[in-house]
C-alpha atoms as a PDB file:
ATOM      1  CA  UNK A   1     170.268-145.585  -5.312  1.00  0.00           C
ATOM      2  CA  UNK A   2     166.686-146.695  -4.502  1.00  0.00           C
ATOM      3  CA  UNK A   3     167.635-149.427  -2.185  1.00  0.00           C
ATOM      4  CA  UNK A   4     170.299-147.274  -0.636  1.00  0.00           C
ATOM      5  CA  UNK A   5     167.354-144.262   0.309  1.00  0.00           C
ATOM      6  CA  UNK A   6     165.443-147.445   1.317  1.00  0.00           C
ATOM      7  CA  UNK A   7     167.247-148.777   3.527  1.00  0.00           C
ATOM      8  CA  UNK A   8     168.416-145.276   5.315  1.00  0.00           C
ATOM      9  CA  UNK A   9     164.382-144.966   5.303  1.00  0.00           C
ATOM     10  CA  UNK A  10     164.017-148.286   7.277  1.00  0.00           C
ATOM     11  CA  UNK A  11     166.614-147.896   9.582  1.00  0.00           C
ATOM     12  CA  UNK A  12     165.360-143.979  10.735  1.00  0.00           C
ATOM     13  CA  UNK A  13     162.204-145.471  11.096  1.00  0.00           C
ATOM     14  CA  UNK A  14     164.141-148.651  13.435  1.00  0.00           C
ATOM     15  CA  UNK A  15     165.607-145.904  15.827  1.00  0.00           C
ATOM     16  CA  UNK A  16     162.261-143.653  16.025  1.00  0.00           C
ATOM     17  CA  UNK A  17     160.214-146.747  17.320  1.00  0.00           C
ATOM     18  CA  UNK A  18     162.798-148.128  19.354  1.00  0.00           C
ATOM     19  CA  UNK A  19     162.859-144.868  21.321  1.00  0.00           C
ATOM     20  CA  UNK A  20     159.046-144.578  21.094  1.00  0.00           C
ATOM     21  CA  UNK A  21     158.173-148.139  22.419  1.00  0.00           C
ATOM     22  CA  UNK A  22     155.648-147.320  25.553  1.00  0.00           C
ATOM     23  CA  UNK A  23     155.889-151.509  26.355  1.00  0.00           C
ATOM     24  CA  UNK A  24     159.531-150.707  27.627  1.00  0.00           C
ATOM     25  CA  UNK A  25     159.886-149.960  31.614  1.00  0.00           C
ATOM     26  CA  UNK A  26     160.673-146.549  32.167  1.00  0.00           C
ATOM     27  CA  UNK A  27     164.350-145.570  30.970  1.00  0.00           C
ATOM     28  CA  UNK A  28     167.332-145.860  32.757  1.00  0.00           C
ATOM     29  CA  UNK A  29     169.950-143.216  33.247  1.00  0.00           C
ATOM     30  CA  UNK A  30     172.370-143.004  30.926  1.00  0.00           C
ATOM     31  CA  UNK A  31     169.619-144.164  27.816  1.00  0.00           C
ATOM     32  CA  UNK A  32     169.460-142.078  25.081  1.00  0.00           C
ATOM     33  CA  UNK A  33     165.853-141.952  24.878  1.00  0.00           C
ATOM     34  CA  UNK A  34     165.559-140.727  28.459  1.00  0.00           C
ATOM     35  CA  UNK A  35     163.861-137.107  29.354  1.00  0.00           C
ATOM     36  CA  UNK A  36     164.900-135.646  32.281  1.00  0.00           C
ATOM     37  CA  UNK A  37     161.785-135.703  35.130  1.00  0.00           C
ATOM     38  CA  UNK A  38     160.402-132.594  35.851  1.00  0.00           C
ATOM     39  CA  UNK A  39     158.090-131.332  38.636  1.00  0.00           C
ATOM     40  CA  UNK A  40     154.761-131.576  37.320  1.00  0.00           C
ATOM     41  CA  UNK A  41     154.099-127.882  39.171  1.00  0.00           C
ATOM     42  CA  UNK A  42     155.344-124.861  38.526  1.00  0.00           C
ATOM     43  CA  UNK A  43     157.138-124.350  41.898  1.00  0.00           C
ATOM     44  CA  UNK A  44     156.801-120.996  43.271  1.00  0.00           C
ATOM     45  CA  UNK A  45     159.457-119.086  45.767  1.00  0.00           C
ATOM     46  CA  UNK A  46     157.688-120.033  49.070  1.00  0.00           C
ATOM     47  CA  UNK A  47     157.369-123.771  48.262  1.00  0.00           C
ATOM     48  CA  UNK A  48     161.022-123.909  47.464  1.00  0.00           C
ATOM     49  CA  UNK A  49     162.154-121.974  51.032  1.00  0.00           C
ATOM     50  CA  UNK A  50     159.647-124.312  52.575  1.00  0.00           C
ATOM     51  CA  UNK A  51     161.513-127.355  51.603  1.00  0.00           C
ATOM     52  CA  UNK A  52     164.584-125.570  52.320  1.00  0.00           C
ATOM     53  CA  UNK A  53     163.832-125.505  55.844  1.00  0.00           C
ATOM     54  CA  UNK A  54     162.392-129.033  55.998  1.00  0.00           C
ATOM     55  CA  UNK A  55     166.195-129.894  55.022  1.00  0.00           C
ATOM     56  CA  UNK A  56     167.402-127.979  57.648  1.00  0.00           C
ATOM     57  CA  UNK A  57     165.052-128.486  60.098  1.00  0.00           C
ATOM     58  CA  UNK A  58     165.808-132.750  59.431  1.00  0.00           C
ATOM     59  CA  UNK A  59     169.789-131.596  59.803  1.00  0.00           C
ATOM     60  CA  UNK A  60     168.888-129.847  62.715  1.00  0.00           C
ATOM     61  CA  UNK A  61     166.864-132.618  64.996  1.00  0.00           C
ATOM     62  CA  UNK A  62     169.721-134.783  64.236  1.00  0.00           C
ATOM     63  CA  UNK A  63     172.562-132.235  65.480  1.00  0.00           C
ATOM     64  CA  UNK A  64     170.711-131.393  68.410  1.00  0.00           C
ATOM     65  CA  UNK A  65     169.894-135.616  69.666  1.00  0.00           C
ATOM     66  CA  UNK A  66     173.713-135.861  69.287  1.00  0.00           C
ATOM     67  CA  UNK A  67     174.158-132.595  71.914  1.00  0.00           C
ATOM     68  CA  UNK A  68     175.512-130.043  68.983  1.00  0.00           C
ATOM     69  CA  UNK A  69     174.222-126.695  69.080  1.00  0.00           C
ATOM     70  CA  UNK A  70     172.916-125.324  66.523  1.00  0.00           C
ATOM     71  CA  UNK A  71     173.281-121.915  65.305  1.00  0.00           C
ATOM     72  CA  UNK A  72     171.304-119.154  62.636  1.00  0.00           C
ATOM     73  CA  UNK A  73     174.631-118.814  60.751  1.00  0.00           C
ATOM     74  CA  UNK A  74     174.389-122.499  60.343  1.00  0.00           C
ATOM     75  CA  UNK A  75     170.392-122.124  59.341  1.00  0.00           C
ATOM     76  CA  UNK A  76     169.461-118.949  58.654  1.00  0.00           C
ATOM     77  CA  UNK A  77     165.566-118.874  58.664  1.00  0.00           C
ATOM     78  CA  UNK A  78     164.577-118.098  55.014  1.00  0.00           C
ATOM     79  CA  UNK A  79     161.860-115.008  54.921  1.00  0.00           C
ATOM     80  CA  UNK A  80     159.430-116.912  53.344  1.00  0.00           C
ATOM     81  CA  UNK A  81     156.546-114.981  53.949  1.00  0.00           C
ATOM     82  CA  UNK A  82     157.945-112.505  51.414  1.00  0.00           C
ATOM     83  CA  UNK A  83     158.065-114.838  48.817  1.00  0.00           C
ATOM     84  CA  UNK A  84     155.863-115.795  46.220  1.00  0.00           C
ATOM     85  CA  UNK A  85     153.324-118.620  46.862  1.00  0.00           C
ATOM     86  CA  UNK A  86     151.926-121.284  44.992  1.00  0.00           C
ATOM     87  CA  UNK A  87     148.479-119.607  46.155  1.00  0.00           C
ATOM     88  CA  UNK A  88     148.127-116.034  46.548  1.00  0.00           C
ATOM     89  CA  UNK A  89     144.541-116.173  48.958  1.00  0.00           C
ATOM     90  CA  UNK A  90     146.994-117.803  51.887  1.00  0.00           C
ATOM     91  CA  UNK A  91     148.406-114.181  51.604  1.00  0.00           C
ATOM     92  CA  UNK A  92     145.891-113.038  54.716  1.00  0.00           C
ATOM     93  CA  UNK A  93     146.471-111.919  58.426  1.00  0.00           C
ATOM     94  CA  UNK A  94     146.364-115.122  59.583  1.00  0.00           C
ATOM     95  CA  UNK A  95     149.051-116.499  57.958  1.00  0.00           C
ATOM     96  CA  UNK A  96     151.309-112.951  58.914  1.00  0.00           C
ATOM     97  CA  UNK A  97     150.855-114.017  62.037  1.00  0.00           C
ATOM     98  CA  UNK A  98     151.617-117.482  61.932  1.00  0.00           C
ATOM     99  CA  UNK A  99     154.482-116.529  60.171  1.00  0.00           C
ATOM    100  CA  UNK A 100     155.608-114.387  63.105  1.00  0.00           C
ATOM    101  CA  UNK A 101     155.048-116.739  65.714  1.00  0.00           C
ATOM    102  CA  UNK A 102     157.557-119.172  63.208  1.00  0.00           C
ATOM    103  CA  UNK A 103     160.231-116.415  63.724  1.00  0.00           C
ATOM    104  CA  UNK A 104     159.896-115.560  67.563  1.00  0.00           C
ATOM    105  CA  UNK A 105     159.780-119.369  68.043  1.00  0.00           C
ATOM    106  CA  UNK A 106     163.584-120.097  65.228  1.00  0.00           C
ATOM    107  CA  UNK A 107     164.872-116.592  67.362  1.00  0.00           C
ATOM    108  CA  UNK A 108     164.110-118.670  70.665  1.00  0.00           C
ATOM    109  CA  UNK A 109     165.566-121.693  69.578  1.00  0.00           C
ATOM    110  CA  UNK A 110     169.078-119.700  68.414  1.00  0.00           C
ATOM    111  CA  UNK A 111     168.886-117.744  71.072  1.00  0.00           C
ATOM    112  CA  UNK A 112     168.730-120.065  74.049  1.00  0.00           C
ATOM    113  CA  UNK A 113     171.261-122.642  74.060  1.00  0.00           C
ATOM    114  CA  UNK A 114     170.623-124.574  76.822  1.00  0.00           C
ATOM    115  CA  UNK A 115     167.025-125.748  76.154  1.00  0.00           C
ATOM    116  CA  UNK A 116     167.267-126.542  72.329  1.00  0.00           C
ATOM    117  CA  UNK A 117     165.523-129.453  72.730  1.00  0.00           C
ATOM    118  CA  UNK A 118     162.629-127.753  73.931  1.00  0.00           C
ATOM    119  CA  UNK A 119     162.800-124.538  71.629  1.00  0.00           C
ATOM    120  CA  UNK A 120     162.900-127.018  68.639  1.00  0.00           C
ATOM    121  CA  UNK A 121     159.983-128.741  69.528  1.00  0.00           C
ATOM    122  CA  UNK A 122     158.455-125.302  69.672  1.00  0.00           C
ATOM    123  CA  UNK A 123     159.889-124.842  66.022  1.00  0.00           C
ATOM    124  CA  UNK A 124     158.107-128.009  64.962  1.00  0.00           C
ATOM    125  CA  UNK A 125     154.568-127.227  66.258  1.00  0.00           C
ATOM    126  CA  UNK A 126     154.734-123.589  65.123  1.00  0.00           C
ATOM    127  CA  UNK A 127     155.207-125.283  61.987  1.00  0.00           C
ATOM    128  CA  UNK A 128     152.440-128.142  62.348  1.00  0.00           C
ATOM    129  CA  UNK A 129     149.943-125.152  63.603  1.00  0.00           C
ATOM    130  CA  UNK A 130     150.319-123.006  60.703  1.00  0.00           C
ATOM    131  CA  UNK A 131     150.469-125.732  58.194  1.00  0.00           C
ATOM    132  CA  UNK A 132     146.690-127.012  59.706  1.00  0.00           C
ATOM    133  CA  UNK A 133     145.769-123.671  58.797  1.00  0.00           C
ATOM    134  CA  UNK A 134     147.683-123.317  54.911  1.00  0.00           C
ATOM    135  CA  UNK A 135     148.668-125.830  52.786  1.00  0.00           C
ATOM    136  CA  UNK A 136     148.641-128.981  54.867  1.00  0.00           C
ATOM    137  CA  UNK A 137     150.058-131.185  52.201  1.00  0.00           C
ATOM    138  CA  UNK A 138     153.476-130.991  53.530  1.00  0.00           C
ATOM    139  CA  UNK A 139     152.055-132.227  57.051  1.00  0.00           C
ATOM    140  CA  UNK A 140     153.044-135.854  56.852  1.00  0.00           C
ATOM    141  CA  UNK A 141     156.634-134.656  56.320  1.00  0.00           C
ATOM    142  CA  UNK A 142     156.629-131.985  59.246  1.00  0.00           C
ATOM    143  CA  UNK A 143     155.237-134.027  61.237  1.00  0.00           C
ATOM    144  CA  UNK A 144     158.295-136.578  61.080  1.00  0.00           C
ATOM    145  CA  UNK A 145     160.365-133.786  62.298  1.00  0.00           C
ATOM    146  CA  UNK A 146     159.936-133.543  65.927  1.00  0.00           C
ATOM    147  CA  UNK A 147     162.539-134.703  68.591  1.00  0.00           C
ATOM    148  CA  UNK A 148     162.307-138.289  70.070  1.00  0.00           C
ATOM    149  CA  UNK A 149     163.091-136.980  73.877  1.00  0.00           C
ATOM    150  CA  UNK A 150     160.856-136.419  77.099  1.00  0.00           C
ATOM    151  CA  UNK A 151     160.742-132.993  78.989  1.00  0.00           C
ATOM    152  CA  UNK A 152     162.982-132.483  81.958  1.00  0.00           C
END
């Protein structure tokens, strides 16, 4: 009986440092030691809407360089300045009215068909503006989305 509760001993303890070993490269799906990754932050409403209309704006700039109009139904403009952020002191005038200028600029750009192009681009710096102002982490990635056209 001994060298049965031994050996169930040795093998538990097998297992536990086989799925504890930090020298192994990081697990691959499918391993049965693997975690899940998680967002190191705790992401708040207004970050998530933000990266919601990255998406869309990135689906966007590519419908509208192949001629497609785009439409609100399509991409609705999330309100995200009634949303939660990750930092309540951005919650100021400033950024109200950024915000505002964001939604005259996305009601242009549904709005008027025939220069979407243009209106877009409007989008886009609306976007760039406000984010020099607030949180300009996400800069890098806005400022990819712009249109690769010249003026008429």
């Amino acid at each position: 009986m001994n060298k049965y509760i031994i050996g169930l001993v040795f093998f538990a303890l097998c297992i536990i440092v086989a799925c504890t070993d930090s020298s192994k490269p990081a697990a691959k799906e499918g391993d049965s030691c693997a975690k899940p990754v998680q967002d190191p932050n705790d992401v708040k409403p207004m970050a998530l809407m933000m990266r919601s209309m990255a998406n869309n704006c990135d689906s966007m700039r590519l419908k509208i360089m192949q001629g497609v109009v785009v439409d609100s139904m399509q991409y609705p403009l999330p309100p995200f300045w009634g949303a939660e952020p990750t930092d309540s002191s951005v919650l100021e005038q400033l950024f109200f009215d950024n915000a505002n200028q964001i939604q005259q600029a996305y009601r242009t750009l549904m709005q008027n068909k025939d220069h979407q192009k243009e209106n877009y681009t409007a989008v886009i710096q609306e976007c760039i503006h406000c984010h020099s102002s607030y949180c300009s982490g996400p800069l890098r990635r806005i400022k990819k989305l712009p249109l690769d056209y010249k003026p008429e």
